[in-house]
C-alpha atoms as a PDB file:
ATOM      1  CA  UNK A   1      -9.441 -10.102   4.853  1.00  0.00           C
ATOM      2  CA  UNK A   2     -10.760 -11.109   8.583  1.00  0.00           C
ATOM      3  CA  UNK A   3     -14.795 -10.381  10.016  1.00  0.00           C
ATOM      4  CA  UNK A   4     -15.298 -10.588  13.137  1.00  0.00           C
ATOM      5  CA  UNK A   5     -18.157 -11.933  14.468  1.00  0.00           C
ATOM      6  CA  UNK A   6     -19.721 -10.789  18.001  1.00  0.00           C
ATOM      7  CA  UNK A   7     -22.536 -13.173  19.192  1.00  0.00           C
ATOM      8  CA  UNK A   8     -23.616 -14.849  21.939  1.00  0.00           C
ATOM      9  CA  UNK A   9     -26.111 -17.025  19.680  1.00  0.00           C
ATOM     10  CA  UNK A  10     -24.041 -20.082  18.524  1.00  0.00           C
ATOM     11  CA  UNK A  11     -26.517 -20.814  15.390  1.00  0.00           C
ATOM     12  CA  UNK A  12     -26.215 -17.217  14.493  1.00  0.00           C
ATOM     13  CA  UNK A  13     -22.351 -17.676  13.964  1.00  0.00           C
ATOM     14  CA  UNK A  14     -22.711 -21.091  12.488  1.00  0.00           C
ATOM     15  CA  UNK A  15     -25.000 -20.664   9.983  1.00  0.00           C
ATOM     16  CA  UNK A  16     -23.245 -17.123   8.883  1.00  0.00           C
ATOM     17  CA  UNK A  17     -20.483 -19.299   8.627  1.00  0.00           C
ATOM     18  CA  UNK A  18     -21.664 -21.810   6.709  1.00  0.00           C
ATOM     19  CA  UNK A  19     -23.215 -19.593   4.093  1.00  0.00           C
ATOM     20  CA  UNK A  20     -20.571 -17.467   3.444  1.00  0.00           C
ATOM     21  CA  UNK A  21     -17.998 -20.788   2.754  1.00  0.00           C
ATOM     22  CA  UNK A  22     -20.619 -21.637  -0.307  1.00  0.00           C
ATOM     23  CA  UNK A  23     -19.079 -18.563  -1.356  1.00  0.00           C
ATOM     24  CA  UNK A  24     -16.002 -18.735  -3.859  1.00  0.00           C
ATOM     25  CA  UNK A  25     -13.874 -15.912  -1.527  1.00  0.00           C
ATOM     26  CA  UNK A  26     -14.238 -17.417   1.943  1.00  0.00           C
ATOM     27  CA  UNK A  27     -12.580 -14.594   4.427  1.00  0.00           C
ATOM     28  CA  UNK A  28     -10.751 -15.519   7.603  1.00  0.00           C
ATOM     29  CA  UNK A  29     -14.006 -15.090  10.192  1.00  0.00           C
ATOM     30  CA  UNK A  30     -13.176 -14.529  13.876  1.00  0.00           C
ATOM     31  CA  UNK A  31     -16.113 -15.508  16.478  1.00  0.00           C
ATOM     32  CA  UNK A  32     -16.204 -13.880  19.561  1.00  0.00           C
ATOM     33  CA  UNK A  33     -19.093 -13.527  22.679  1.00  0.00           C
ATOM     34  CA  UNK A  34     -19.904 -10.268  23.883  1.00  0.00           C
ATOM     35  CA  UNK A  35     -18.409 -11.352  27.156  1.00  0.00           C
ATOM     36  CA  UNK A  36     -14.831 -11.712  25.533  1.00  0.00           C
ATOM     37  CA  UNK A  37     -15.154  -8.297  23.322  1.00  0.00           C
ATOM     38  CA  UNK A  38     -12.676  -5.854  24.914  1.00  0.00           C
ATOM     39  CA  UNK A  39     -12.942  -3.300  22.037  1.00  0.00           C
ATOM     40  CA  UNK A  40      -9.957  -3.604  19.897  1.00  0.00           C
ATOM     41  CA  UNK A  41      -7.127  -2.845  19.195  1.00  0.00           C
ATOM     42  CA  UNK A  42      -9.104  -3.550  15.264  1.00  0.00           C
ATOM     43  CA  UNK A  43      -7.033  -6.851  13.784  1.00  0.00           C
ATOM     44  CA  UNK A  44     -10.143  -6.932  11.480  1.00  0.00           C
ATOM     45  CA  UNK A  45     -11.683  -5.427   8.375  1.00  0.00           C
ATOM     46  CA  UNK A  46     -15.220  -6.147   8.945  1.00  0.00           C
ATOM     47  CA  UNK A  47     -17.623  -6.671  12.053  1.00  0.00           C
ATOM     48  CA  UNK A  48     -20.803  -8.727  12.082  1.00  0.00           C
ATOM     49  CA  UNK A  49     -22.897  -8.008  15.241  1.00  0.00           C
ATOM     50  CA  UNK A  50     -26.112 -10.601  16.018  1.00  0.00           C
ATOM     51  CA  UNK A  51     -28.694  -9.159  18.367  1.00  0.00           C
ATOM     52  CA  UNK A  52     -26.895  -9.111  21.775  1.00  0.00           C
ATOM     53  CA  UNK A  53     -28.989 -10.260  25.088  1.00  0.00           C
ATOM     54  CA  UNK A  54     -29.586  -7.548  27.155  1.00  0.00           C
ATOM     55  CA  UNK A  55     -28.205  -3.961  27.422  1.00  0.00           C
ATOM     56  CA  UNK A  56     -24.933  -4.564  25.695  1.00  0.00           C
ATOM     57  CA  UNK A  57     -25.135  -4.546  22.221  1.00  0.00           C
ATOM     58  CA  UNK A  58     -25.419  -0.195  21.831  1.00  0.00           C
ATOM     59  CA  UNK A  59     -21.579  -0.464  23.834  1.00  0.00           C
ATOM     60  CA  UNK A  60     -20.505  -2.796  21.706  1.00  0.00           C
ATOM     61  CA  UNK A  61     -21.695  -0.679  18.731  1.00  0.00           C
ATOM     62  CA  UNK A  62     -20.361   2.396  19.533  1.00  0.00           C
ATOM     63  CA  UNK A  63     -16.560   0.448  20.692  1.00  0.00           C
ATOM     64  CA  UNK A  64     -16.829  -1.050  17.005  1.00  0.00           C
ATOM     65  CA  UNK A  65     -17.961   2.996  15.305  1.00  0.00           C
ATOM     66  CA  UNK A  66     -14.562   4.264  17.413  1.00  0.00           C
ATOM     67  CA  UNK A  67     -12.042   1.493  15.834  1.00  0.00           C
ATOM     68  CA  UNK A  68     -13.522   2.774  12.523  1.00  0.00           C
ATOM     69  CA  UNK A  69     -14.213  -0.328  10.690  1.00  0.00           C
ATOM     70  CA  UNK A  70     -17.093  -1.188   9.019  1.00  0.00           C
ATOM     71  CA  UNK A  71     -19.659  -2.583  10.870  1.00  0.00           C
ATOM     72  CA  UNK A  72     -22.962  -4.813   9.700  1.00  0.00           C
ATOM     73  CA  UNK A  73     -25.588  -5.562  12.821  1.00  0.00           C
ATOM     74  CA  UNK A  74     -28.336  -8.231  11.889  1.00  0.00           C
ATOM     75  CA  UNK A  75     -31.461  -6.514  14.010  1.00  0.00           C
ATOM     76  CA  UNK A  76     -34.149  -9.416  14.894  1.00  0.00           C
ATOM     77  CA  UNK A  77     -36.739  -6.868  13.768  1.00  0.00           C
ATOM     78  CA  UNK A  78     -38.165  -3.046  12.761  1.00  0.00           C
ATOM     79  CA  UNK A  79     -38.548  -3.116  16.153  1.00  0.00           C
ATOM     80  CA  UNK A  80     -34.373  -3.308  16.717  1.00  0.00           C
ATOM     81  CA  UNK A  81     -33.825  -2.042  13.713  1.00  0.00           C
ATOM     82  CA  UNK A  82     -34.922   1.868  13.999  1.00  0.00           C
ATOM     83  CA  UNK A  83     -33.511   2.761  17.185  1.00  0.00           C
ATOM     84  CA  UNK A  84     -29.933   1.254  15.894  1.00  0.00           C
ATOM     85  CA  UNK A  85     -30.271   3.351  13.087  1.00  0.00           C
ATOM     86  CA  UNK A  86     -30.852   6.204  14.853  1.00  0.00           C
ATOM     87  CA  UNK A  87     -28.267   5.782  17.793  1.00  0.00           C
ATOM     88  CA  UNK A  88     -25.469   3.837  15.358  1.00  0.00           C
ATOM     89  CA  UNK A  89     -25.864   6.129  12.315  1.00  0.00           C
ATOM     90  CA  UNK A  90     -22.778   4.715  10.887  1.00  0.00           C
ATOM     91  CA  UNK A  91     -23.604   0.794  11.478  1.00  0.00           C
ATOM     92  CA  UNK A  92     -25.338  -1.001   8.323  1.00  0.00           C
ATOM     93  CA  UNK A  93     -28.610  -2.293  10.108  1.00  0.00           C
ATOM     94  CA  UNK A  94     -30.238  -5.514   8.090  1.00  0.00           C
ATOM     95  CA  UNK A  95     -33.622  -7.011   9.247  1.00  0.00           C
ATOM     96  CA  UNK A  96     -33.312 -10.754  10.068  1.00  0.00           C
ATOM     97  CA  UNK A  97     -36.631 -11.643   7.223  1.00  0.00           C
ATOM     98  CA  UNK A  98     -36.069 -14.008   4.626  1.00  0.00           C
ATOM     99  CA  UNK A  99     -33.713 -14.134   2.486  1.00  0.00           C
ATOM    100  CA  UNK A 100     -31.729 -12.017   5.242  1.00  0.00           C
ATOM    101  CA  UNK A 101     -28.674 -14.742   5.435  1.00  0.00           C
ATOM    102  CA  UNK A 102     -28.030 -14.411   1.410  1.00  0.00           C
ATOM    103  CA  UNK A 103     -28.196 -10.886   2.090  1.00  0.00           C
ATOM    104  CA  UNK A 104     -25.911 -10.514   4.787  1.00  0.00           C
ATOM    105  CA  UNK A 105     -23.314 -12.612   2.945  1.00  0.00           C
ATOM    106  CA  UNK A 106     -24.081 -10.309  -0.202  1.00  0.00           C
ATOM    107  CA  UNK A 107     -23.469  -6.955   1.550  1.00  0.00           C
ATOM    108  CA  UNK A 108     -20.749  -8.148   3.922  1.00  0.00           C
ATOM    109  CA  UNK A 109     -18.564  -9.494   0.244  1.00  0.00           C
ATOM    110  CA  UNK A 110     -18.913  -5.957  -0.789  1.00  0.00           C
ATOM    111  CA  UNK A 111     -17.828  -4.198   1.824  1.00  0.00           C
ATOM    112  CA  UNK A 112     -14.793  -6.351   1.721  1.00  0.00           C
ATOM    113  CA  UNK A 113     -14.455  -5.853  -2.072  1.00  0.00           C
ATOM    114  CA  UNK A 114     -14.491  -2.249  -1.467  1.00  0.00           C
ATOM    115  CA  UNK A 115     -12.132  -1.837   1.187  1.00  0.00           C
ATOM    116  CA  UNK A 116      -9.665  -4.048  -0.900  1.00  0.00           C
ATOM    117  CA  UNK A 117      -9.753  -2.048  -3.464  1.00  0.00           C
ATOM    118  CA  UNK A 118      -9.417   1.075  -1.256  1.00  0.00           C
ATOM    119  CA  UNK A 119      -6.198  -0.662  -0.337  1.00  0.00           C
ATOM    120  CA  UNK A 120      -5.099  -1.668  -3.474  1.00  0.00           C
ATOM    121  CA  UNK A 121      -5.671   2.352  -4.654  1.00  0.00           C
ATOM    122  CA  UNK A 122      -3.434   3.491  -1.642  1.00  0.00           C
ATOM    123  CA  UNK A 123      -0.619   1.193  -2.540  1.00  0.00           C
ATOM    124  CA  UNK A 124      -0.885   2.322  -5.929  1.00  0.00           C
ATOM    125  CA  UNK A 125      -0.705   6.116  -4.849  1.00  0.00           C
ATOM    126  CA  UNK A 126       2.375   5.609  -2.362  1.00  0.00           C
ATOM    127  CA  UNK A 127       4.425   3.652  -5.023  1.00  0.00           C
ATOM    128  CA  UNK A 128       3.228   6.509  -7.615  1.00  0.00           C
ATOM    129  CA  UNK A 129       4.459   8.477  -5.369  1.00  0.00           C
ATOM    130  CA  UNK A 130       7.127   6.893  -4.530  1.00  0.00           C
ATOM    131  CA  UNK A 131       8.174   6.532  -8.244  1.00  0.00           C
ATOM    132  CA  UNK A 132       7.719  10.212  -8.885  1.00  0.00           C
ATOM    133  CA  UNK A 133      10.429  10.566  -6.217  1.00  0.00           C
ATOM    134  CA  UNK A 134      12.956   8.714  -7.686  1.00  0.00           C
ATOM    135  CA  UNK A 135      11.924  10.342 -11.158  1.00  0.00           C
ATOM    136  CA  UNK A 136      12.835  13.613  -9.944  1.00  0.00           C
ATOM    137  CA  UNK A 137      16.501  12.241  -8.191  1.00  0.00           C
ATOM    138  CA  UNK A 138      17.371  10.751 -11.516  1.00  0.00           C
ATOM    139  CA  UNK A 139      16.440  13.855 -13.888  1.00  0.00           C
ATOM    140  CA  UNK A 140      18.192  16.258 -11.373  1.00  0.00           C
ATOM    141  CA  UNK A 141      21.047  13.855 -11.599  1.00  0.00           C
ATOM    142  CA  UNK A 142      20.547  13.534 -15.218  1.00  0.00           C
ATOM    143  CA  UNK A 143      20.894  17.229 -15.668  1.00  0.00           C
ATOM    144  CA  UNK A 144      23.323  17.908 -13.108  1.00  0.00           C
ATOM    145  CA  UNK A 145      25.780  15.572 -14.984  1.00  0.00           C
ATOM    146  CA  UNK A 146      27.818  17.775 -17.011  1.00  0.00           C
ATOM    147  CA  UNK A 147      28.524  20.220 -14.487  1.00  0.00           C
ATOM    148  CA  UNK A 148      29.281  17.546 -11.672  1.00  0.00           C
ATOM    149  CA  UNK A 149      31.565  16.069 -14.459  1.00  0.00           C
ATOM    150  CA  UNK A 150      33.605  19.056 -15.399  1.00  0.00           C
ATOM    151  CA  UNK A 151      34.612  19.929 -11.643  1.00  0.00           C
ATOM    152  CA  UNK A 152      35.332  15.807 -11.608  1.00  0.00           C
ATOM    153  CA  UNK A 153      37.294  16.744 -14.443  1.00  0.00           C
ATOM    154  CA  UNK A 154      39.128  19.189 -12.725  1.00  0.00           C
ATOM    155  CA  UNK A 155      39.887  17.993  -9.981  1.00  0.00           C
ATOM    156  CA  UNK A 156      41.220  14.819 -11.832  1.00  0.00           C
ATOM    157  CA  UNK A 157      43.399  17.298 -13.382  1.00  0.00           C
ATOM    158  CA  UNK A 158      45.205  18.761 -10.999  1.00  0.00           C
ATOM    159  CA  UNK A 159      45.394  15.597  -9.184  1.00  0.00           C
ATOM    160  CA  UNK A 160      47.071  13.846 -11.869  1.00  0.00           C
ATOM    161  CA  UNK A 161      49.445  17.444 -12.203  1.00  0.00           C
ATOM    162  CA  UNK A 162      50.392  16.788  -8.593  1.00  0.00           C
ATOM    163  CA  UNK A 163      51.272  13.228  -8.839  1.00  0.00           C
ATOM    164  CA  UNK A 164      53.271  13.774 -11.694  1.00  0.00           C
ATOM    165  CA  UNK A 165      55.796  15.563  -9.881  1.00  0.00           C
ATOM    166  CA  UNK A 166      56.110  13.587  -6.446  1.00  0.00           C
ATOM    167  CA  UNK A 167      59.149  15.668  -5.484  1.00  0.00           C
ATOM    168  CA  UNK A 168      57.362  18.349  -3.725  1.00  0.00           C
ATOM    169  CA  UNK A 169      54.818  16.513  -1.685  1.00  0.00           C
ATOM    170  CA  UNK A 170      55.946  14.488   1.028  1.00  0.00           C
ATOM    171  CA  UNK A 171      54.578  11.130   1.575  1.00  0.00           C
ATOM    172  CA  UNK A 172      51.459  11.399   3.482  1.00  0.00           C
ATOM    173  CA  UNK A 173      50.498  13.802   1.094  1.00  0.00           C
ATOM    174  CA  UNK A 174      51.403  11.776  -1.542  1.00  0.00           C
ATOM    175  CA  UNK A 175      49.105   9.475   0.187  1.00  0.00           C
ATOM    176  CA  UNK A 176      46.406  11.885  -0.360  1.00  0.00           C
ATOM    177  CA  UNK A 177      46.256  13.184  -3.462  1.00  0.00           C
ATOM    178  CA  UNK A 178      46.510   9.744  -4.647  1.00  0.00           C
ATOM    179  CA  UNK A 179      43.593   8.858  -2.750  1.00  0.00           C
ATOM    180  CA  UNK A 180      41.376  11.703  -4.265  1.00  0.00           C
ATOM    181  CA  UNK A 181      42.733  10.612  -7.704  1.00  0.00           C
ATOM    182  CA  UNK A 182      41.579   7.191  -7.351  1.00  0.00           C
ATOM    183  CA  UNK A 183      38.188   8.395  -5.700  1.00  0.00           C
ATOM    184  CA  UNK A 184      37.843  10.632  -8.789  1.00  0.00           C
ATOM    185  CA  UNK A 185      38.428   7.917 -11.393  1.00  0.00           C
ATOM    186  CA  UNK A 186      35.821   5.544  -9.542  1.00  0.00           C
ATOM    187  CA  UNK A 187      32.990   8.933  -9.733  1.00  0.00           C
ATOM    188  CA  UNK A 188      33.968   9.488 -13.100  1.00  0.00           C
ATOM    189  CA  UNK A 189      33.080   6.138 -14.268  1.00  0.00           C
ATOM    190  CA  UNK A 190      29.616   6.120 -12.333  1.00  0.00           C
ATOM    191  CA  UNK A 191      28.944   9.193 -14.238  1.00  0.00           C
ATOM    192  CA  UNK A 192      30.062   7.721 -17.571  1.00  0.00           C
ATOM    193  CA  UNK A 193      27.340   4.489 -16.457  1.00  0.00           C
ATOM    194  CA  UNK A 194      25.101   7.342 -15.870  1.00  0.00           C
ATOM    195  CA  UNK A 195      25.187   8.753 -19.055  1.00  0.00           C
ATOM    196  CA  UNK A 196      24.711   5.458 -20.554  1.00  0.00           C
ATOM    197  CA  UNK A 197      22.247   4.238 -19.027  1.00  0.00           C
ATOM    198  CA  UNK A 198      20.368   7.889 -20.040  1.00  0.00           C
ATOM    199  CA  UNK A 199      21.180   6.708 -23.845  1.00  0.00           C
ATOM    200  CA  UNK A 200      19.895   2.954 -23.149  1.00  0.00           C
ATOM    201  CA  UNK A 201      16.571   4.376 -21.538  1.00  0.00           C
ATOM    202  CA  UNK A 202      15.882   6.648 -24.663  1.00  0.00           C
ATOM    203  CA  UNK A 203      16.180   3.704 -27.099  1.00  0.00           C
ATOM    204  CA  UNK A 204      14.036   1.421 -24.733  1.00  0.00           C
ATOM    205  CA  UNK A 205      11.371   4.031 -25.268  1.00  0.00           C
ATOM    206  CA  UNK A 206      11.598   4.749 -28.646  1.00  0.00           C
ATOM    207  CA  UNK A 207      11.446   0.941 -29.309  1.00  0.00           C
ATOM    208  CA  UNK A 208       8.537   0.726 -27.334  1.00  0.00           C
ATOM    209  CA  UNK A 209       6.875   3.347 -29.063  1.00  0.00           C
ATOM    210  CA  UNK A 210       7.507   1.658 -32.180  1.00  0.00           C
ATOM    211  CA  UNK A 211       6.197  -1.484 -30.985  1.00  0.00           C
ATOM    212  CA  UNK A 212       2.664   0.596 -29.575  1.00  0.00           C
ATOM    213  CA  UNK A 213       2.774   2.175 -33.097  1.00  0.00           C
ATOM    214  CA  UNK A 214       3.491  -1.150 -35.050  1.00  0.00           C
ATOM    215  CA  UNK A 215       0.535  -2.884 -33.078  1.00  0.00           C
ATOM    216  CA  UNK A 216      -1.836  -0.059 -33.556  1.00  0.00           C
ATOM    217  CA  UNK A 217      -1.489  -0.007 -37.232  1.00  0.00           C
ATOM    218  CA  UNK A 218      -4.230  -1.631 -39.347  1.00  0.00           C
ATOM    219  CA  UNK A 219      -3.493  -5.015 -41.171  1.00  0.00           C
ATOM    220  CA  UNK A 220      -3.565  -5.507 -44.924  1.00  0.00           C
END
């Protein structure tokens, strides 16, 4: 995870960055001055804003709210503090009082927590999905077997027939039906590894459920 830091008060980023390595999950923290902030493209999960000389800290603000990261401003006071929450609705506003460094620290850790596991819970649901997907391929296959195996079967068949008397093919077609009985052989064996590996999946999960049911029975 990366923060980004936007200050033009070099003890404000040093001493945010010394608290936060006391911490046992130390971030990758970016430090930037207002000057150099060009609003994005967003190569970062979290923002920390300091109180900004002059008239550009609401800019910066509202260039952070568009990238649609998270964003934490440490106000110097109520005074600060209000109008930010009323003109940044979606920036977390902290009063720099005691304790506020801890704080900051605190809040900015679970943010981070929270959009990891917000990215962890995606990942899940697009491999889910992703699973589900090659579920449905292999039962369709699964159940499609039989009948792609009987028109293998036939066409084995009268392959084989036609190879058996050369005599009224010539030799490019020879050629040909020879290649479609190889090609035939080679599918018919897939579908054969097909079907066994449909037997081999069945025992794997009736010797797991044995296992579940072995474990979850009560000891003598």
């Amino acid at each position: 995870m990366t923060v980004l830091i936007i200050s033009d008060d070099a003890e404000f980023s040093r001493n945010v960055v010394n608290r936060w390595q006391t911490e046992r999950n130390l971030p990758t923290i970016v430090v930037v001055s207002p000057s150099a902030w060009r609003g994005g493209p967003a190569a970062f999960d979290l923002a920390i804003v300091s109180p900004v000389a002059g008239e550009k800290l609401l800019p910066i603000l509202q260039s952070l709210e568009r990238l649609g990261v998270p964003v934490i401003c440490a106000a110097a006071d109520s005074a600060m503090a209000e109008p930010l929450r009323e003109t940044s609705p979606r920036v977390l506003v902290l009063r720099q009082q005691e304790g506020w460094l801890d704080t900051l620290v605190l809040l900015a850790g679970e943010v981070l927590r929270r959009l990891e596991l917000a990215a962890r819970l995606r990942h899940a649901e697009e491999s889910l999905a992703a699973a589900s997907r090659e579920a449905t391929l292999g039962r369709y296959v699964l159940e499609m077997r039989h009948s792609l195996n009987n028109a293998l079967t036939s066409v084995l068949g009268h392959a084989e027939l036609l190879l058996l008397d050369p005599g009224n093919l010539s030799a490019e077609a020879r050629d040909q039906v020879d290649i479609i009985h190889n090609m035939a052989v080679r599918m018919r064996e897939i579908f054969q590894r097909f079907s066994s590996l449909d037997t081999e999946m069945h025992f794997a999960q009736k010797h797991a459920q044995a296992a579940i049911r072995a474990g979850a029975a009560p000891s003598n």
